[in-house]
Protein backbone atom coordinates (compact mmCIF):
# COMPACT_ATOMS: atom_id res chain seq x y z
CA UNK A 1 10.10 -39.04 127.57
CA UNK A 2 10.93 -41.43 124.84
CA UNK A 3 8.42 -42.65 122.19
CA UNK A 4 8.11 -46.23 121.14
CA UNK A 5 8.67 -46.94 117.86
CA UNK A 6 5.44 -48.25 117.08
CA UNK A 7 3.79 -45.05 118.72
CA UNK A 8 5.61 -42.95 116.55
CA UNK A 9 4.38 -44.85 113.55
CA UNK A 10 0.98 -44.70 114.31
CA UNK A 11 1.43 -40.57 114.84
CA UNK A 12 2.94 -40.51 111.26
CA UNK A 13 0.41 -41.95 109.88
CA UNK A 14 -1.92 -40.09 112.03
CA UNK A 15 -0.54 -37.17 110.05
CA UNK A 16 -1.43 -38.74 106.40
CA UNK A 17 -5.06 -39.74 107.10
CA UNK A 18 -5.42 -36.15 108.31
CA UNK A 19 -4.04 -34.40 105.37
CA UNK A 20 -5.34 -36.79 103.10
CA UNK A 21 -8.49 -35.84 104.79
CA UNK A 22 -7.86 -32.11 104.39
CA UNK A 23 -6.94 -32.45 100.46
CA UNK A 24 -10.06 -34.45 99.66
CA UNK A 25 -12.39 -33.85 102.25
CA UNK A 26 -12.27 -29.87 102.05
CA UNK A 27 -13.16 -29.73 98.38
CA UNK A 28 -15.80 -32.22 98.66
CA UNK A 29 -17.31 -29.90 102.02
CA UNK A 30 -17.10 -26.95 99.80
CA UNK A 31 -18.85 -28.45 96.67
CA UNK A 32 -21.58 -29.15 99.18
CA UNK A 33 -22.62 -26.05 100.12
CA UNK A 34 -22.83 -24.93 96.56
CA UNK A 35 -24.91 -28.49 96.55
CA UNK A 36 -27.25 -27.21 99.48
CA UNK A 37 -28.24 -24.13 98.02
CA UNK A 38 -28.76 -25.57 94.50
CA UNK A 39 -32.21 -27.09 95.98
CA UNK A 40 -33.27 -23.11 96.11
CA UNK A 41 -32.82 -22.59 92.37
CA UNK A 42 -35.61 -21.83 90.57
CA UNK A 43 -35.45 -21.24 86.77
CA UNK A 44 -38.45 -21.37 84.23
CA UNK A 45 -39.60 -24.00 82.71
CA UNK A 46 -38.66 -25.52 79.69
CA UNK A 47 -40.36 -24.96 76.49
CA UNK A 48 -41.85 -27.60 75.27
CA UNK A 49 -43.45 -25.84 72.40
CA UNK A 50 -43.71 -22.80 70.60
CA UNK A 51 -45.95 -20.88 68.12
CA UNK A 52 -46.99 -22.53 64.48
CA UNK A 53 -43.96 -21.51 62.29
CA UNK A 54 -41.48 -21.65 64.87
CA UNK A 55 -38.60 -23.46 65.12
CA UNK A 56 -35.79 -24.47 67.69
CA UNK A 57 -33.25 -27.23 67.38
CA UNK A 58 -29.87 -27.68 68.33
CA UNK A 59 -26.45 -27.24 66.69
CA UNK A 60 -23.27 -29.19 67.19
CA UNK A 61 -23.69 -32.65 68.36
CA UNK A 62 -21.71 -36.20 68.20
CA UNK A 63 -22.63 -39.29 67.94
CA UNK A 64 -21.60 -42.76 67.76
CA UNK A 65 -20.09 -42.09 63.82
CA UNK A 66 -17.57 -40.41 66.26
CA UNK A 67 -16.83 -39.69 70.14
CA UNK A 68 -20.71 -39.01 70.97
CA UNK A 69 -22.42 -41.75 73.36
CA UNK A 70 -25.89 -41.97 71.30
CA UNK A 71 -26.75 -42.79 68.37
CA UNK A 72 -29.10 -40.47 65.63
CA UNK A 73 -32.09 -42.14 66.36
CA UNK A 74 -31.45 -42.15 70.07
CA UNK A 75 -30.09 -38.12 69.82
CA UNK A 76 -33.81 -37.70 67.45
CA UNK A 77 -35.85 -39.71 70.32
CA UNK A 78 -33.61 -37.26 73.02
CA UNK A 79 -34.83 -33.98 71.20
CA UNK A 80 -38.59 -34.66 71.08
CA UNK A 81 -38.34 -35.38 74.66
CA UNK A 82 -36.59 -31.59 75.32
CA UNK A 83 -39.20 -30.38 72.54
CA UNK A 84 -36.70 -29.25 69.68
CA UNK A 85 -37.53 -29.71 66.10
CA UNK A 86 -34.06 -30.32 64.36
CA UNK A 87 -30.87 -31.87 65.61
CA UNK A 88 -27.56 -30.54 63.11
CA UNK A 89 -24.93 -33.23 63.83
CA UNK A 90 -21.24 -32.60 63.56
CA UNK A 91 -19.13 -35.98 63.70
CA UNK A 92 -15.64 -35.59 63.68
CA UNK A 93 -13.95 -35.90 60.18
CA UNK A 94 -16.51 -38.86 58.77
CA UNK A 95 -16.05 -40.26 55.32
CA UNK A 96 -19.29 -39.71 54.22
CA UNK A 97 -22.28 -37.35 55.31
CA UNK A 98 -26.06 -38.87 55.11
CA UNK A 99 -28.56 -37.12 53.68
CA UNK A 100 -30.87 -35.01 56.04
CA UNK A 101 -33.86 -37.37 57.73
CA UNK A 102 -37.16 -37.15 59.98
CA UNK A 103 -36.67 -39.54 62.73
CA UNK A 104 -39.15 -39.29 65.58
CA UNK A 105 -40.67 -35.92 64.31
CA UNK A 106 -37.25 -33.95 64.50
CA UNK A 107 -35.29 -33.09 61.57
CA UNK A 108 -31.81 -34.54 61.42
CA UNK A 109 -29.09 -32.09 59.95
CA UNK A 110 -25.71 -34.01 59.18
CA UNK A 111 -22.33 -32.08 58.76
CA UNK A 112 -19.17 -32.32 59.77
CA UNK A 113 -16.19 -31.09 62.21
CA UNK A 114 -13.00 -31.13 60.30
CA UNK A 115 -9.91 -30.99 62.11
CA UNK A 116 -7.17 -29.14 60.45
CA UNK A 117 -3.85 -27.66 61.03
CA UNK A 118 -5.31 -24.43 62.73
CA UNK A 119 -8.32 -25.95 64.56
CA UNK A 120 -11.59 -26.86 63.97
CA UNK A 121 -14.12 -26.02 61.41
CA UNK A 122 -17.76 -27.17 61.29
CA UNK A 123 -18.91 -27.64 57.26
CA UNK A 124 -22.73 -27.69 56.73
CA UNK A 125 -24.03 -28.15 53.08
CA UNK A 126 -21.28 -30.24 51.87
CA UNK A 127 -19.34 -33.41 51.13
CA UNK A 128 -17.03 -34.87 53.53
CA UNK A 129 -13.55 -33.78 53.40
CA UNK A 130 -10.56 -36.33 52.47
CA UNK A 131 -7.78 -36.13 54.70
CA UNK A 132 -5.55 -34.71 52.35
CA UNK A 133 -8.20 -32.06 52.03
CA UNK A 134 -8.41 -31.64 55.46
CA UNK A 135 -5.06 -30.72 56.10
CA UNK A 136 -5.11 -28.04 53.41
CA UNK A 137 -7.46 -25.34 53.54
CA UNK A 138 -11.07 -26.71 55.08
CA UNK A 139 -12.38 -23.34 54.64
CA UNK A 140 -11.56 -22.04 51.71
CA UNK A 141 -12.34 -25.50 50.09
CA UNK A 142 -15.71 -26.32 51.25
CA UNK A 143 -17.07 -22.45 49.68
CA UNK A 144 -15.41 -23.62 46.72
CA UNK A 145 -17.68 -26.73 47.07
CA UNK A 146 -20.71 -25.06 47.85
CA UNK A 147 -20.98 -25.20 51.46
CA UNK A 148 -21.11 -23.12 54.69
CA UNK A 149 -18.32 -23.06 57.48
CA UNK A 150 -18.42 -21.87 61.12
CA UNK A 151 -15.22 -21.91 63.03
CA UNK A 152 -15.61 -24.16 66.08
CA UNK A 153 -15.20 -23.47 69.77
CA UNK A 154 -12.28 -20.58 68.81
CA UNK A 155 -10.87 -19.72 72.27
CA UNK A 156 -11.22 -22.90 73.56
CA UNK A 157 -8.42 -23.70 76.05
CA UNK A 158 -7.52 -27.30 74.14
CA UNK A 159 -8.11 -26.93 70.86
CA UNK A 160 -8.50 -23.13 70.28
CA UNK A 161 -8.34 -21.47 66.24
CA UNK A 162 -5.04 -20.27 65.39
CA UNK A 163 -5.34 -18.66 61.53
CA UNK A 164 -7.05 -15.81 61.61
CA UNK A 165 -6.18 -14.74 58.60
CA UNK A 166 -8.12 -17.68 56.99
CA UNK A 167 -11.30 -17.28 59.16
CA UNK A 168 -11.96 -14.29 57.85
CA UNK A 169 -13.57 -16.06 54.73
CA UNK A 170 -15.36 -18.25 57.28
CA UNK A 171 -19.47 -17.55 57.42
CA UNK A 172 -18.93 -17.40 61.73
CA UNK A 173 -17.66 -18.26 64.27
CA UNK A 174 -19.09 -20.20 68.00
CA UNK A 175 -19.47 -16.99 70.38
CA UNK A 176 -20.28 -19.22 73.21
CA UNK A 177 -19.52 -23.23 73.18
CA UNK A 178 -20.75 -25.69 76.07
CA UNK A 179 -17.76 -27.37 76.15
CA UNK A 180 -15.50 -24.22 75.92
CA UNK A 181 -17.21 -22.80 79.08
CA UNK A 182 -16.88 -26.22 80.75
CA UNK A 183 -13.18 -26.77 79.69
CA UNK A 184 -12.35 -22.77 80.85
CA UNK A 185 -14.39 -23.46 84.51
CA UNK A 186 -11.60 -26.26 85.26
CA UNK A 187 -8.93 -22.80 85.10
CA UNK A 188 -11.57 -21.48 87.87
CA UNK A 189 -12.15 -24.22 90.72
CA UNK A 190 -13.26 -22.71 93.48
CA UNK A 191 -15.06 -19.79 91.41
CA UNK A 192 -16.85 -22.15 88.85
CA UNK A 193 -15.88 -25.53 88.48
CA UNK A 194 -16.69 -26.99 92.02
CA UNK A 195 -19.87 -24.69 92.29
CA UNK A 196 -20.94 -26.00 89.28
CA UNK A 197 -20.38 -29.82 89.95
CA UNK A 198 -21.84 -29.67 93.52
CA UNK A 199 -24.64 -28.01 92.27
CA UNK A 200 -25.17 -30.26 89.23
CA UNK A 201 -25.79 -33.28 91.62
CA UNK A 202 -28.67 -32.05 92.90
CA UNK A 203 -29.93 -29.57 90.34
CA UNK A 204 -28.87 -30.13 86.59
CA UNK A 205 -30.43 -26.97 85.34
CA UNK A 206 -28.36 -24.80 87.57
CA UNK A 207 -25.29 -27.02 87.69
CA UNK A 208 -25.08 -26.57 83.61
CA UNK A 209 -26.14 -22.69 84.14
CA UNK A 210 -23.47 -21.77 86.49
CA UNK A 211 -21.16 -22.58 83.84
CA UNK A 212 -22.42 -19.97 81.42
CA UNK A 213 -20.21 -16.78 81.34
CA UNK A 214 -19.63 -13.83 79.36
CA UNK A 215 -17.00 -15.00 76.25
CA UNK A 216 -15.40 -11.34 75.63
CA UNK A 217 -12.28 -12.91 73.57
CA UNK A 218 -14.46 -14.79 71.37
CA UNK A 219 -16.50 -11.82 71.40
CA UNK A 220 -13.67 -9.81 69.94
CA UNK A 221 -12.60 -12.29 67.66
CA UNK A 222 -16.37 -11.87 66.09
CA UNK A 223 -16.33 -7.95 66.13
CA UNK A 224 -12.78 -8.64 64.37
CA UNK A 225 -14.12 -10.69 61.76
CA UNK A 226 -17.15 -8.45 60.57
CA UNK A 227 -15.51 -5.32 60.20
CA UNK A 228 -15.98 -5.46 56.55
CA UNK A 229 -19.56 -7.15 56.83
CA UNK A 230 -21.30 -9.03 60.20
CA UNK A 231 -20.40 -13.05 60.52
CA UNK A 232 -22.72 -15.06 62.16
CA UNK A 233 -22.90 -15.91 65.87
CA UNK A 234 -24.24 -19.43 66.83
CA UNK A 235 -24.13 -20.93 69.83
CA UNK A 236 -22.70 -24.72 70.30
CA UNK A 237 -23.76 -27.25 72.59
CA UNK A 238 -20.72 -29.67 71.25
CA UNK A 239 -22.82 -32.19 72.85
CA UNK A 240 -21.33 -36.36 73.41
CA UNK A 241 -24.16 -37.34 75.42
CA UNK A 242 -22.84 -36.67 78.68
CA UNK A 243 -24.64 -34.63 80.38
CA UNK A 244 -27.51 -37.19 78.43
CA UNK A 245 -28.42 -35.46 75.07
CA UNK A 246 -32.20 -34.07 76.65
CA UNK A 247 -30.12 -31.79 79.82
CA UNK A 248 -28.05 -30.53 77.14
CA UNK A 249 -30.56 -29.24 74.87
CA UNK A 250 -33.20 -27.88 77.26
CA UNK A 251 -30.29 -25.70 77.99
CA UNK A 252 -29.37 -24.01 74.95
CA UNK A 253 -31.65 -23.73 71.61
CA UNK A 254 -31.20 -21.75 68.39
CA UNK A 255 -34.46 -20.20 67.22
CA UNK A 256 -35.33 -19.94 63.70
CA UNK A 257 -36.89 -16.78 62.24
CA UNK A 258 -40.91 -17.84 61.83
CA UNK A 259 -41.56 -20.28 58.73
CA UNK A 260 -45.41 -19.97 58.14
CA UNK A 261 -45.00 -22.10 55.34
CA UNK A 262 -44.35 -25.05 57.74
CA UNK A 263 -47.02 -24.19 60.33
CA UNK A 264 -48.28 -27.86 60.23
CA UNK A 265 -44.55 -29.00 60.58
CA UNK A 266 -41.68 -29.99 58.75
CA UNK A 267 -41.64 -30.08 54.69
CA UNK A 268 -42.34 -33.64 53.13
CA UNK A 269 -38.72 -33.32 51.62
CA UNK A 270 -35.95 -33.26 54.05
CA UNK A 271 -33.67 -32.15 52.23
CA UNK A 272 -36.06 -28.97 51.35
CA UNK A 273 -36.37 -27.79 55.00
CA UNK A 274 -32.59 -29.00 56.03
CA UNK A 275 -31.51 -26.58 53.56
CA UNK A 276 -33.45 -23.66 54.80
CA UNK A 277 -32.40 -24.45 58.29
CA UNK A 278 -28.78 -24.01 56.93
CA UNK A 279 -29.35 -20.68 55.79
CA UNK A 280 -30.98 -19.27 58.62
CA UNK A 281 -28.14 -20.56 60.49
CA UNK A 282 -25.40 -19.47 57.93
CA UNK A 283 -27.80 -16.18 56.94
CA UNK A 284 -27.50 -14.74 61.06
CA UNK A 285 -31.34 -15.25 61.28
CA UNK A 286 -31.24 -17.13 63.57
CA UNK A 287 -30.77 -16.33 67.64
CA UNK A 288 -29.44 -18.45 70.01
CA UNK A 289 -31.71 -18.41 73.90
CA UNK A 290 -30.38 -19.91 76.87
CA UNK A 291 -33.49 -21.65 77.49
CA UNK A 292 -33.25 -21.80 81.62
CA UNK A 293 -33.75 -18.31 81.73
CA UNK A 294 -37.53 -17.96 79.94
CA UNK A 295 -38.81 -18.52 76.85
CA UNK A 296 -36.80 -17.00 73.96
CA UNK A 297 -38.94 -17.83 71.40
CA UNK A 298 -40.92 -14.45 69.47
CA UNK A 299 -37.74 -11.88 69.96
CA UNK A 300 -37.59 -10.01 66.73
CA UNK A 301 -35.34 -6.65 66.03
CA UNK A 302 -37.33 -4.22 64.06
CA UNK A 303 -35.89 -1.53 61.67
CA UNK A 304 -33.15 -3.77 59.78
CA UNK A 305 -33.32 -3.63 55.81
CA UNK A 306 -35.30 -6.52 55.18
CA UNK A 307 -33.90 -9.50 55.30
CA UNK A 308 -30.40 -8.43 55.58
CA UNK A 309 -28.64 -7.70 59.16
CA UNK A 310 -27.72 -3.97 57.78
CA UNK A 311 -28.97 -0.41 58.82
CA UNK A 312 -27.78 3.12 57.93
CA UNK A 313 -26.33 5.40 60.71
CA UNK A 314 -29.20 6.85 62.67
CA UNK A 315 -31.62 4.66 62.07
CA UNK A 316 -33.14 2.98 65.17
CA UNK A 317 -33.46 -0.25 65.76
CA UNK A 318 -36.71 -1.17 67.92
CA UNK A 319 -35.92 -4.71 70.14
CA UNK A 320 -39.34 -6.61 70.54
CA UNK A 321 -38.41 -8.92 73.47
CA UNK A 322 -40.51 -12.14 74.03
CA UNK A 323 -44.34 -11.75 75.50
CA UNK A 324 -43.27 -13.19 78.75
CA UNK A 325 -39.19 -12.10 79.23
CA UNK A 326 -37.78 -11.97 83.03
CA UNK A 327 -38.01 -8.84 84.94
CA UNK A 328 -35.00 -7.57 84.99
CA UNK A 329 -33.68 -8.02 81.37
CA UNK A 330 -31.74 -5.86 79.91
CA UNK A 331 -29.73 -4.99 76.93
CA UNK A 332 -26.33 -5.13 75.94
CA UNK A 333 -24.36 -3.39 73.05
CA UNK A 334 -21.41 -4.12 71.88
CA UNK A 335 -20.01 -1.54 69.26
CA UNK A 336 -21.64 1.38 67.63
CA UNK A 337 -24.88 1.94 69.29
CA UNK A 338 -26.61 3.61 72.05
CA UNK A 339 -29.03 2.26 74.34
CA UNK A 340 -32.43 4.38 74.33
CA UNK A 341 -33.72 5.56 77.54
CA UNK A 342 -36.80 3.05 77.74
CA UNK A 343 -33.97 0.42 77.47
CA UNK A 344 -35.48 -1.70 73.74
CA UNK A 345 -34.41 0.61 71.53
CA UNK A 346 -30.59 1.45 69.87
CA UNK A 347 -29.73 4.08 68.14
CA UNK A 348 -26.67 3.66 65.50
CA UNK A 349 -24.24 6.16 66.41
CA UNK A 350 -21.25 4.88 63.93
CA UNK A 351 -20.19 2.66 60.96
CA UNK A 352 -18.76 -0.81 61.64
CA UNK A 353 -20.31 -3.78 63.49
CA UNK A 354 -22.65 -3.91 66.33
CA UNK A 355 -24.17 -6.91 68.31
CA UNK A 356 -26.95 -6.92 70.43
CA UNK A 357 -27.50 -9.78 73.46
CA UNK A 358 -30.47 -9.58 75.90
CA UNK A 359 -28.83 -10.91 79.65
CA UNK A 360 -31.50 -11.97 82.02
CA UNK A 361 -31.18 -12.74 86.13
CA UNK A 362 -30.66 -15.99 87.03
CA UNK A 363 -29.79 -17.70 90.40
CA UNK A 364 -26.60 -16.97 92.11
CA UNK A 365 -24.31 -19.32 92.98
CA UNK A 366 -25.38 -19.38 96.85
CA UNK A 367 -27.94 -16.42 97.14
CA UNK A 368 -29.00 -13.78 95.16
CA UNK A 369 -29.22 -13.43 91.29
CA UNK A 370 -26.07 -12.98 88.45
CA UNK A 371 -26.93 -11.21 84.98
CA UNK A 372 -26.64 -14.22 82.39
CA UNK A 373 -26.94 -14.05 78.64
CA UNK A 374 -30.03 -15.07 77.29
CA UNK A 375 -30.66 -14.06 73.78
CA UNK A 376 -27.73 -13.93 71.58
CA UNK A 377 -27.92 -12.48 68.13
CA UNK A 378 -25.14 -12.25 65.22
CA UNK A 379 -23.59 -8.85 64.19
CA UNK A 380 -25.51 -6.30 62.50
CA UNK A 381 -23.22 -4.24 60.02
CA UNK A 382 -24.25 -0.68 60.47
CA UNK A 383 -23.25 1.70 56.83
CA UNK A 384 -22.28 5.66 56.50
CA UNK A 385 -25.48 7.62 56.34
């Protein structure tokens, strides 16, 4: 039986619409379920404010002095609505760096993100960089000028660090980046990216959560780095205003150690209080809490030397978890340590680095719960008895 040409036309492109529809319309079918069961999510609240003393801002934002959609006062008037205290903005390479502000209550940090040959470097305490300065040594320069350095986003799949050698004089390094866990889900489609995105369109929280995974190269990068005494660990948000500034940082917060001293708020000098902020940043003080998962504020590790992130061999280190943490969370060590039987308390075993994360349960993707990190703490540097 012979087809008219026309017929066999319209059967051709028959064909298209029907792949076409199988290419775009099975992605979008599976995103949906992942959609559907978002609605089931629950996490915890939001903190909207913690104990006198207590601080929680967050670190590594853009703004309009570079590729960030908002500008400070609109990233200030963005924090007091997620209930954070201090902003600590990061524009790429800027000419100059203002000095720290109050705007709307919160406490805005400037710095910098300098690009350089071997990635990028955040500087805090500092002067802005020329670009002939840039292109040298960022690290080794801005010590020389007084300031602090964290290495940015270091495994990240565009930009990653490549001079290793040279972040060793670095104060730390980003163990887990926003924007390095949402670059790295695009490698994963049907594991994480499409999960996260259907779920993000009906539930932000768990859309933004679903991206949060265990970083064991960065991880080992840090362990790498502190073998002769702990870096810091901080937690970036790398935040351009999309998701808008206030999703972003009810998601991830990093807790300062208690300040009595400012239990009826910030300092009248800014510059005062932005420079203690700095070093409990640059000091490892600080903790980073995945805020979706409970309320990280009050975690405290007891049986350090003071101040310092250092304990002899043997000693053991008590790990006060907040008053009202998840059921189910649990400790994780990585280095040498051993977890006591009542499951908060590590005993050193061994010389050398050791960090300590609390992970938490959290909604599944589609049912059930997935261990998540919650509480992230820098290295602790552990010394022959």
């Amino acid at each position: 039986m012979r087809i008219a040409p026309g017929e066999g036309r319209q059967r051709r492109v028959g064909r298209i619409w029907l792949i076409a529809a199988l290419l775009f319309g099975a992605p979008i079918a599976y995103a949906a379920v992942f959609a559907l069961a978002s609605a089931f999510a629950q996490y915890s609240p939001a903190p909207k404010s913690i104990s006198a003393g207590q601080f929680r801002g967050a670190y590594h934002v853009h703004s309009t002095a570079s590729d960030g959609k908002g500008t400070p006062e609109q990233i200030a008037k963005a924090a007091r609505e997620a209930g954070i205290q201090f902003v600590v903005l990061t524009d790429h390479n800027v000419e100059s760096i203002p000095p720290p502000r109050i705007e709307a209550g919160v406490l805005l940090i400037f710095g910098v993100e300098v690009s350089s040959a071997a990635g990028h470097v955040v500087a805090l305490g500092s002067r802005a960089l020329t670009s002939t300065e840039r292109s040298s040594d960022p690290i080794h320069l801005v010590h020389r000028i007084g300031g602090h350095t964290v290495v940015a986003h270091p495994v990240q799949r565009k930009r990653p660090w490549t001079d290793w050698e040279a972040a060793r004089e670095a104060d730390g390094l980003e163990l887990y980046s926003a924007d390095s866990m949402l670059r790295s889900s695009l490698a994963h489609p049907l594991g994480q990216m499409l999960p996260a995105l259907g779920a993000y369109l009906v539930n932000r929280r768990h859309g933004l959560m679903l991206l949060v995974q265990d970083q064991p190269e960065a991880r080992q990068k840090l362990i790498g780095l502190s073998s002769e005494g702990p870096k810091v660990a901080l937690c970036a948000l790398d935040a351009h205003g999309w998701p808008g500034y206030q999703t972003e940082f009810e998601l991830l917060s990093m807790y300062l150690p208690a300040h009595p001293e400012w239990s009826n708020g910030w300092p009248a000098d800014p510059k005062q209080a932005a420079r203690e902020v700095i070093s409990d940043l640059v000091s490892g003080r600080a903790y980073c809490g995945f805020n979706a998962l409970g309320d990280p504020s009050d975690f405290r590790i007891d049986g350090l030397e003071g101040n310092r992130r250092q304990a002899v061999v043997g000693t053991q280190l008590r790990i006060n978890l907040p008053p009202h943490a998840p059921a189910g969370a649990v400790l994780r060590i990585w280095g040498p340590g051993q977890l006591g039987s009542n499951g908060r308390s590590v005993l050193l075993t061994g010389a050398g680095p050791m960090e300590i994360e609390v992970w938490s349960p959290g909604p599944g993707r589609l049912l059930g719960t997935e261990l998540k990190p919650w509480i992230v703490t820098s290295p602790i540097w552990v010394r022959p008895a």
